[in-house]
PDB file of N, CA and C in Angstrom:
ATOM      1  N   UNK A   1      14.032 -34.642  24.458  1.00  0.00           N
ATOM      2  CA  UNK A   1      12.828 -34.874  23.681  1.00  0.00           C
ATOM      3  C   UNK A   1      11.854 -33.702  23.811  1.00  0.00           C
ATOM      4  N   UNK A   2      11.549 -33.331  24.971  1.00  0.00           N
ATOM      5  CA  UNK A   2      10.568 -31.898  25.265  1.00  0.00           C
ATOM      6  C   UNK A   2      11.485 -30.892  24.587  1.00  0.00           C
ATOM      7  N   UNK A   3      12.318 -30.393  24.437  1.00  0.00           N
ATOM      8  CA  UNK A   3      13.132 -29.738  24.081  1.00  0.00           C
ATOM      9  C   UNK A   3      12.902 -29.085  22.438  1.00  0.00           C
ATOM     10  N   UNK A   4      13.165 -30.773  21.833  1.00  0.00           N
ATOM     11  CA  UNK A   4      13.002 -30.706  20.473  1.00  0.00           C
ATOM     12  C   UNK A   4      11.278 -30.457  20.111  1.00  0.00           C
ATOM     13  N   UNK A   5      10.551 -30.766  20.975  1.00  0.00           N
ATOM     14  CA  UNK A   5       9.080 -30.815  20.866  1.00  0.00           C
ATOM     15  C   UNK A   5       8.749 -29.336  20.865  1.00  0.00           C
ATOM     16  N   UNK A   6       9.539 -28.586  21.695  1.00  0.00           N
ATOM     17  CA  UNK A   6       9.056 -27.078  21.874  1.00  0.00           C
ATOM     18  C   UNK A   6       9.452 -26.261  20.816  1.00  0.00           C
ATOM     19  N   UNK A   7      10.912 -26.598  20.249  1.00  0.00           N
ATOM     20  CA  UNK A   7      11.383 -25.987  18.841  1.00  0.00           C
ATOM     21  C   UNK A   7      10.564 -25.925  17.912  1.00  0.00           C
ATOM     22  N   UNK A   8       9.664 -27.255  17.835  1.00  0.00           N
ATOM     23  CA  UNK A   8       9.238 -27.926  16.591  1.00  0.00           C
ATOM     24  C   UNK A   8       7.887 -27.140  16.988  1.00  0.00           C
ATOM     25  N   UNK A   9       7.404 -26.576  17.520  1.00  0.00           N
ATOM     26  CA  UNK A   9       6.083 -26.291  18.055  1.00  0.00           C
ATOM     27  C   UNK A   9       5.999 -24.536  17.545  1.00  0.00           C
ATOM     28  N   UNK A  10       7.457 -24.280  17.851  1.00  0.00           N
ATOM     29  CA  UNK A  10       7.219 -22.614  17.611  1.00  0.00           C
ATOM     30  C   UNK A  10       7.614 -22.725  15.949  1.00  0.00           C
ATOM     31  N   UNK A  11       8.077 -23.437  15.367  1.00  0.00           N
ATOM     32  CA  UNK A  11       8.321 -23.416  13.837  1.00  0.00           C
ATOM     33  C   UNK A  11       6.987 -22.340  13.433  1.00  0.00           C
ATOM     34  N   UNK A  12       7.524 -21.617  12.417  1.00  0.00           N
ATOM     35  CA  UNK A  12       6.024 -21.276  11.659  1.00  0.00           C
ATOM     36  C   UNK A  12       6.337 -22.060  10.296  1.00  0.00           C
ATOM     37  N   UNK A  13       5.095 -22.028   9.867  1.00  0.00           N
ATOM     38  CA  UNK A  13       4.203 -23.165   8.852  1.00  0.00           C
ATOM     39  C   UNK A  13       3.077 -22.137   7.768  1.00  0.00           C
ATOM     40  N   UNK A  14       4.062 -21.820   6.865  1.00  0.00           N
ATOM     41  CA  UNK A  14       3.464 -21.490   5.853  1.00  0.00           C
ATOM     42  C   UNK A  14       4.122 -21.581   4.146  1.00  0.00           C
ATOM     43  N   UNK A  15       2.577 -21.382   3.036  1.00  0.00           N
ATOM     44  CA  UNK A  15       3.278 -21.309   2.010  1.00  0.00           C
ATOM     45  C   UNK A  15       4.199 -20.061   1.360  1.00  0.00           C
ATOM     46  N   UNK A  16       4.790 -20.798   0.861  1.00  0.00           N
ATOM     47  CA  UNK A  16       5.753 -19.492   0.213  1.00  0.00           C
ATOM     48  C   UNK A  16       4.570 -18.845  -0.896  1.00  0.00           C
ATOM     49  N   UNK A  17       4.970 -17.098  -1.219  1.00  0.00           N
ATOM     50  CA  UNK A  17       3.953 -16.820  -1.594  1.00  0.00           C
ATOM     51  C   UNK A  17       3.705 -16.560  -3.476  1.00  0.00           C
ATOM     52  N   UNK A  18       5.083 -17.216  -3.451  1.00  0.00           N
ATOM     53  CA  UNK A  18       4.970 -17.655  -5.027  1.00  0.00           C
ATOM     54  C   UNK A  18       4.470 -18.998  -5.626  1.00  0.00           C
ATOM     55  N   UNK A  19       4.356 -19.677  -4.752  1.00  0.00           N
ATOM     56  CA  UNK A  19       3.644 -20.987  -4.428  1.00  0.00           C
ATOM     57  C   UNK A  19       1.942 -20.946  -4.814  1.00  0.00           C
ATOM     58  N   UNK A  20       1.216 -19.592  -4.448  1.00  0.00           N
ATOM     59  CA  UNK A  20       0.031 -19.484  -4.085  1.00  0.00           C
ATOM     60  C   UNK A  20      -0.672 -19.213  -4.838  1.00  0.00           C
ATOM     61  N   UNK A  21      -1.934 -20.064  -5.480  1.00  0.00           N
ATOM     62  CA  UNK A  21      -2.408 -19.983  -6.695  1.00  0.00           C
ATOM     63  C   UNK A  21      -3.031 -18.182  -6.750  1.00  0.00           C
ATOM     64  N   UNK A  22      -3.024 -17.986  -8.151  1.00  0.00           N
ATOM     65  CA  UNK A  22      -3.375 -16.683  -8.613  1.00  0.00           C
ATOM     66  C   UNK A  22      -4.604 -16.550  -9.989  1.00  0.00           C
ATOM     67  N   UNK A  23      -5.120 -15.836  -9.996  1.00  0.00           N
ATOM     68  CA  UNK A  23      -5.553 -15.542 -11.155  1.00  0.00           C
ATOM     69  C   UNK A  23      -5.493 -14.459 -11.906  1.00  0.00           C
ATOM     70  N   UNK A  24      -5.542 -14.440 -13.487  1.00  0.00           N
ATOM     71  CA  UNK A  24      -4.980 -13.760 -14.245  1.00  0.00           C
ATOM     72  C   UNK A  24      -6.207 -12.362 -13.698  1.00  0.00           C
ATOM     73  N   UNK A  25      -7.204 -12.390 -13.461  1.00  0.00           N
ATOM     74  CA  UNK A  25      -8.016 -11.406 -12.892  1.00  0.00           C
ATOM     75  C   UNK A  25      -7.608 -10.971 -11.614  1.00  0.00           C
ATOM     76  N   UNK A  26      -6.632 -11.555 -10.865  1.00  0.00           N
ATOM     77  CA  UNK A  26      -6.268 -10.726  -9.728  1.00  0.00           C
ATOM     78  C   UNK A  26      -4.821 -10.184 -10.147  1.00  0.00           C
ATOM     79  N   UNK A  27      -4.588 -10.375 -10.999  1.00  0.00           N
ATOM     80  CA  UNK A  27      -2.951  -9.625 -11.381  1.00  0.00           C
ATOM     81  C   UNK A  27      -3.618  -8.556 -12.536  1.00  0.00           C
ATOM     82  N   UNK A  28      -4.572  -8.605 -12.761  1.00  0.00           N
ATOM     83  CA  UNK A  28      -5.040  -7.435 -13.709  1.00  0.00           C
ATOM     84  C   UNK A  28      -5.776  -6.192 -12.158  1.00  0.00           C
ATOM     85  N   UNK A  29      -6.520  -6.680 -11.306  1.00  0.00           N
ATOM     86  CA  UNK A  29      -6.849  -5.731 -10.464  1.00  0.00           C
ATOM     87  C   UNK A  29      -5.733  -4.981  -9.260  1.00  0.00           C
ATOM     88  N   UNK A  30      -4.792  -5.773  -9.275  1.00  0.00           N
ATOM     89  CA  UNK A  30      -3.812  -5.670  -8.234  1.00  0.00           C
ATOM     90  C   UNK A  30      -2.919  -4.630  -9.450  1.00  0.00           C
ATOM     91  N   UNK A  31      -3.014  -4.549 -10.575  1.00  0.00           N
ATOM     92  CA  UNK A  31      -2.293  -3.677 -11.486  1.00  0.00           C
ATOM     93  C   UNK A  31      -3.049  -2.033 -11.545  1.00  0.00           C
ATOM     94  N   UNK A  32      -4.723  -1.879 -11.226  1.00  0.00           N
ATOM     95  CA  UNK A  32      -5.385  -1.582 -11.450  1.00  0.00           C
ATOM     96  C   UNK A  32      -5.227  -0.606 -10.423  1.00  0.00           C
ATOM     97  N   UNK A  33      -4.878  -1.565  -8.953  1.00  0.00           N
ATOM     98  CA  UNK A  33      -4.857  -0.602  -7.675  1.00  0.00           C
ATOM     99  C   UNK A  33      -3.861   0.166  -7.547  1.00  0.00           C
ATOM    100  N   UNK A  34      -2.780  -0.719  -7.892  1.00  0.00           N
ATOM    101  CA  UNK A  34      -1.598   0.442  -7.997  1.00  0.00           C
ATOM    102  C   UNK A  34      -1.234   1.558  -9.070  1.00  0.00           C
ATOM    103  N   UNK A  35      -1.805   1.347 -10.050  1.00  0.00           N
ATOM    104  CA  UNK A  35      -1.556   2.565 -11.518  1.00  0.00           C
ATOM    105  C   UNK A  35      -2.600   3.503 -10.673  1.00  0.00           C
ATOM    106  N   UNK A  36      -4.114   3.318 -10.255  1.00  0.00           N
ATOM    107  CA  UNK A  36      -4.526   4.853  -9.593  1.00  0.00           C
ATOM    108  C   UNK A  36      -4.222   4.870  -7.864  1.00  0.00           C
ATOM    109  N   UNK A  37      -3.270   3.869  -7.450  1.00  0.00           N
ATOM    110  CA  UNK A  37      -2.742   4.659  -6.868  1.00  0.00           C
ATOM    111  C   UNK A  37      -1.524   5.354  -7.081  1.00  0.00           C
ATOM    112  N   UNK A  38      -0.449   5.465  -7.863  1.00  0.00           N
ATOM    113  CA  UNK A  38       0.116   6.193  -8.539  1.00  0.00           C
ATOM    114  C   UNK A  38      -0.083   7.628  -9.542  1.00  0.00           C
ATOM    115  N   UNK A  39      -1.331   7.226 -10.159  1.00  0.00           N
ATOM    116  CA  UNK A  39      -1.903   8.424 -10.385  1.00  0.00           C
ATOM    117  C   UNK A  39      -2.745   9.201  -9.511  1.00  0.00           C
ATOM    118  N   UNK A  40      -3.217   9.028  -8.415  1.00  0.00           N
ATOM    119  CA  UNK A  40      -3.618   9.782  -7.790  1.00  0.00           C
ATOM    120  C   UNK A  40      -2.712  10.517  -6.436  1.00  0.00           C
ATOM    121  N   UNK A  41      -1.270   9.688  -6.169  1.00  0.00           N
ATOM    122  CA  UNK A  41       0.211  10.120  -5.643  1.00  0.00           C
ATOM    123  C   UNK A  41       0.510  11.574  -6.989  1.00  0.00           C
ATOM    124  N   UNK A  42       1.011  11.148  -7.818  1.00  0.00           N
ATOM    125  CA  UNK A  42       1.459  12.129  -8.957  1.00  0.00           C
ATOM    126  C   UNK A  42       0.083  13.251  -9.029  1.00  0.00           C
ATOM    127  N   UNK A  43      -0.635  12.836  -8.777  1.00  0.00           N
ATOM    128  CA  UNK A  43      -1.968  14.499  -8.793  1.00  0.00           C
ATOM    129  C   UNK A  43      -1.756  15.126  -7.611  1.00  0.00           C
ATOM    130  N   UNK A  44      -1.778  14.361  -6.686  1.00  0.00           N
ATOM    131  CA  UNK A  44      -1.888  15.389  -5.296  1.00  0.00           C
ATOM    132  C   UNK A  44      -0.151  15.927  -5.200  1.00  0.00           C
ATOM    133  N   UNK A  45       1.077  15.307  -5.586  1.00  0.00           N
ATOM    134  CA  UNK A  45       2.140  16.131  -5.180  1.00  0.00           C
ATOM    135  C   UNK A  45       2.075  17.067  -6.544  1.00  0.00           C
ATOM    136  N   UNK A  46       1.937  17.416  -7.551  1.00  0.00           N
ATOM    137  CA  UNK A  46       1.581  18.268  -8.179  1.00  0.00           C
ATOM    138  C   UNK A  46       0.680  19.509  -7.489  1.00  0.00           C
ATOM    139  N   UNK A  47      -0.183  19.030  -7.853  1.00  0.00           N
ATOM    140  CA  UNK A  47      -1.134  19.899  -6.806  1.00  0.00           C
ATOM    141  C   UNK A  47      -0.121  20.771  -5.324  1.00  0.00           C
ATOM    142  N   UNK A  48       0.081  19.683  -4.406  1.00  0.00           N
ATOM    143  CA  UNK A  48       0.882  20.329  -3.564  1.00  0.00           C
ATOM    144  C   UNK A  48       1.960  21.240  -3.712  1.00  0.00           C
ATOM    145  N   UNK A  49       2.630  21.147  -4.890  1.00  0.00           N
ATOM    146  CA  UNK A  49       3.965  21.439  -5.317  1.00  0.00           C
ATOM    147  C   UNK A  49       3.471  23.295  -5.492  1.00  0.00           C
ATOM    148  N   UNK A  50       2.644  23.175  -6.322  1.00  0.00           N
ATOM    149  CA  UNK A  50       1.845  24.412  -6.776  1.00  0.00           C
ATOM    150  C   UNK A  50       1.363  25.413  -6.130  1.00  0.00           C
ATOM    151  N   UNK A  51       0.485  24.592  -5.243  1.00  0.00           N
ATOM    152  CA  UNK A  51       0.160  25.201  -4.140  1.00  0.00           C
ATOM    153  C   UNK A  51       0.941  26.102  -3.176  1.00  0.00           C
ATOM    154  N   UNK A  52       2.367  25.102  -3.064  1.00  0.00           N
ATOM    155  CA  UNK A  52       3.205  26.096  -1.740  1.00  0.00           C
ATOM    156  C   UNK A  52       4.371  26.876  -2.493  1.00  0.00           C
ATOM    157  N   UNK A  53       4.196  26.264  -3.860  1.00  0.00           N
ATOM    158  CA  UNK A  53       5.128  27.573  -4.854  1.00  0.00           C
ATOM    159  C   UNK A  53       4.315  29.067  -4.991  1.00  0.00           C
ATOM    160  N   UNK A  54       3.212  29.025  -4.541  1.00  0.00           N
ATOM    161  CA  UNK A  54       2.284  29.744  -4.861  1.00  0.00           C
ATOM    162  C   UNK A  54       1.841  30.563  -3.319  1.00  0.00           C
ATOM    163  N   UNK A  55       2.151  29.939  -2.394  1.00  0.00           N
ATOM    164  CA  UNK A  55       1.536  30.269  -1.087  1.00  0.00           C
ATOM    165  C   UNK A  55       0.288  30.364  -1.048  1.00  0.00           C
ATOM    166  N   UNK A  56      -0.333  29.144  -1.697  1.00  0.00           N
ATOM    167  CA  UNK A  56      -2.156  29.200  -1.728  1.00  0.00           C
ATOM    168  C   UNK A  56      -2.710  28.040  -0.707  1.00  0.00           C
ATOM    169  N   UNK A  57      -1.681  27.265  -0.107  1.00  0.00           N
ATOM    170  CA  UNK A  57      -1.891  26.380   0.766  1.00  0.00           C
ATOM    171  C   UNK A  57      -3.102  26.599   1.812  1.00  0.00           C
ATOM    172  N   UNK A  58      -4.153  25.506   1.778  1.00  0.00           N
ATOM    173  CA  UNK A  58      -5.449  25.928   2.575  1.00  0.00           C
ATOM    174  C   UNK A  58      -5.871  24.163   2.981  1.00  0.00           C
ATOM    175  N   UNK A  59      -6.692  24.329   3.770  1.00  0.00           N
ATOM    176  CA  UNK A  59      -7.272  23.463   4.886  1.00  0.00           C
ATOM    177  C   UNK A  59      -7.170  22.188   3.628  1.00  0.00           C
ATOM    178  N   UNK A  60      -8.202  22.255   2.705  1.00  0.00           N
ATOM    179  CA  UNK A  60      -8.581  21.665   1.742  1.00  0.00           C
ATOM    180  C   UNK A  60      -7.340  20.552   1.296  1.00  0.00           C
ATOM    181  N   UNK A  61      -6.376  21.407   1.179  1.00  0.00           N
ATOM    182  CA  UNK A  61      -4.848  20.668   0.676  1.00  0.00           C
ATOM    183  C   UNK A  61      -4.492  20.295   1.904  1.00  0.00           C
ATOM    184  N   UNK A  62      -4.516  20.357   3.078  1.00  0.00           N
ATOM    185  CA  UNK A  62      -4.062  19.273   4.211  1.00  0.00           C
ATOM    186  C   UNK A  62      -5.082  17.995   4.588  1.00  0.00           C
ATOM    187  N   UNK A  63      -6.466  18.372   3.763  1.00  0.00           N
ATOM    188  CA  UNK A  63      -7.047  16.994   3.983  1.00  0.00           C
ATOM    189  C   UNK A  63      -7.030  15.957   3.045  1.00  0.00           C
ATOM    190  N   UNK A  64      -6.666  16.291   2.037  1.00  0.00           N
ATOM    191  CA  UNK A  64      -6.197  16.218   0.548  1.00  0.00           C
ATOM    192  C   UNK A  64      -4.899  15.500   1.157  1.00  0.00           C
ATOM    193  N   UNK A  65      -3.875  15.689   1.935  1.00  0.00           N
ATOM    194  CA  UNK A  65      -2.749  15.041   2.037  1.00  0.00           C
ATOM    195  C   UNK A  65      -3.259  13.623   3.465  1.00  0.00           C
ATOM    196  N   UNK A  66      -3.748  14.209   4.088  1.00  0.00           N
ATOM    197  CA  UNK A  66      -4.401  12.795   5.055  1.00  0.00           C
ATOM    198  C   UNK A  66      -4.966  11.565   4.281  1.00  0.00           C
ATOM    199  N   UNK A  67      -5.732  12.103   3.406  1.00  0.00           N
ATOM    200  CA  UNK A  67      -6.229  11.143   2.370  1.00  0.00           C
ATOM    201  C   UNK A  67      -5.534  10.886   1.789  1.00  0.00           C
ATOM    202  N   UNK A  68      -4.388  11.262   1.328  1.00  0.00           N
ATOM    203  CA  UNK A  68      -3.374  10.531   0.281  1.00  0.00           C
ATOM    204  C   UNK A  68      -2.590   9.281   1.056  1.00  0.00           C
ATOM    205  N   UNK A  69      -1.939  10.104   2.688  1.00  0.00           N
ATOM    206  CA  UNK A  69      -1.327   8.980   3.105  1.00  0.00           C
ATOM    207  C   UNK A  69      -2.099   7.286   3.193  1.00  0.00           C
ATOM    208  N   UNK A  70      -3.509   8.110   4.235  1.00  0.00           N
ATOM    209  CA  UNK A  70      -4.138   6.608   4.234  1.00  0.00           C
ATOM    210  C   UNK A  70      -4.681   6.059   2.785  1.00  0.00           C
ATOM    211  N   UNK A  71      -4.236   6.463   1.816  1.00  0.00           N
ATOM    212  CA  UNK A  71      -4.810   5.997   0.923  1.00  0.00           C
ATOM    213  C   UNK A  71      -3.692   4.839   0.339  1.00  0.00           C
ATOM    214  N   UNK A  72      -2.041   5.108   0.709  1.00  0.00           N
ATOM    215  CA  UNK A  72      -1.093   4.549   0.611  1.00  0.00           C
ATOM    216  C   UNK A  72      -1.011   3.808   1.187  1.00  0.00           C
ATOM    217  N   UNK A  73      -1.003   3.998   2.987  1.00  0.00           N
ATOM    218  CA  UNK A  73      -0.896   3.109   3.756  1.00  0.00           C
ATOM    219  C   UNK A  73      -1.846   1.993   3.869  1.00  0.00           C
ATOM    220  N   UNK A  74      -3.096   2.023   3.012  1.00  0.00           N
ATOM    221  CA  UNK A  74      -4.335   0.652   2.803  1.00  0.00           C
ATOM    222  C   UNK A  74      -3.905   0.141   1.762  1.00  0.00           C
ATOM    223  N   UNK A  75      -2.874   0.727   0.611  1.00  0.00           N
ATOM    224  CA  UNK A  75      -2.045  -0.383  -0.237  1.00  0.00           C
ATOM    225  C   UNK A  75      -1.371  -1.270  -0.205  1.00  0.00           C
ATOM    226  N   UNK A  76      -0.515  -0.741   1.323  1.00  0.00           N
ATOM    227  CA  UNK A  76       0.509  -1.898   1.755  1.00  0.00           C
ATOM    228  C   UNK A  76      -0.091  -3.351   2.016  1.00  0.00           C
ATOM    229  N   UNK A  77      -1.385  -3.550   2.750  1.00  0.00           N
ATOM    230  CA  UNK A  77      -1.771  -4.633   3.020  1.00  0.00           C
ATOM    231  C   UNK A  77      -1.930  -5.396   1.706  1.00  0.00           C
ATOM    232  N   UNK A  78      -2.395  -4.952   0.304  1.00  0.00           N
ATOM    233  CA  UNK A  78      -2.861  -5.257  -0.393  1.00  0.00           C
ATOM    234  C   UNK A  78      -2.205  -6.172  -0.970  1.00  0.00           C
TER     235      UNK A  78
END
């Protein structure tokens, strides 16, 4: 009986996340976040691309790439 009590205890307990109400205004902003973040991925590797075809690579374009990652990596949560 303790046994089954402890199984039943660590279960996790949640909804599935197609289950979870939505609104048509959060599937328009959640569209919103990802198109500039996509367009602003496609500007900076452009940019980059140019840059080191060019050997013009400067400070500017490595902070330019810090900001891109965390700018990706705060999407994932989203």
């Amino acid at each position: 009986m303790i046994e089954f009590m402890a199984r039943r205890a660590v279960q996790a307990r949640w909804a599935d996340v197609e289950d979870l109400p939505s609104s048509p205004l959060q599937k328009a902003i959640m569209a919103i976040l990802f198109g500039f973040t996509l367009t602003a991925f496609l500007t900076w590797a452009l940019r980059m691309y140019s840059k080191v075809s060019s050997k013009q690579i400067g400070l500017d374009d490595w902070f330019m790439t810090g900001a891109m990652f965390f700018s990706v990596a705060l999407l994932a949560p989203t």
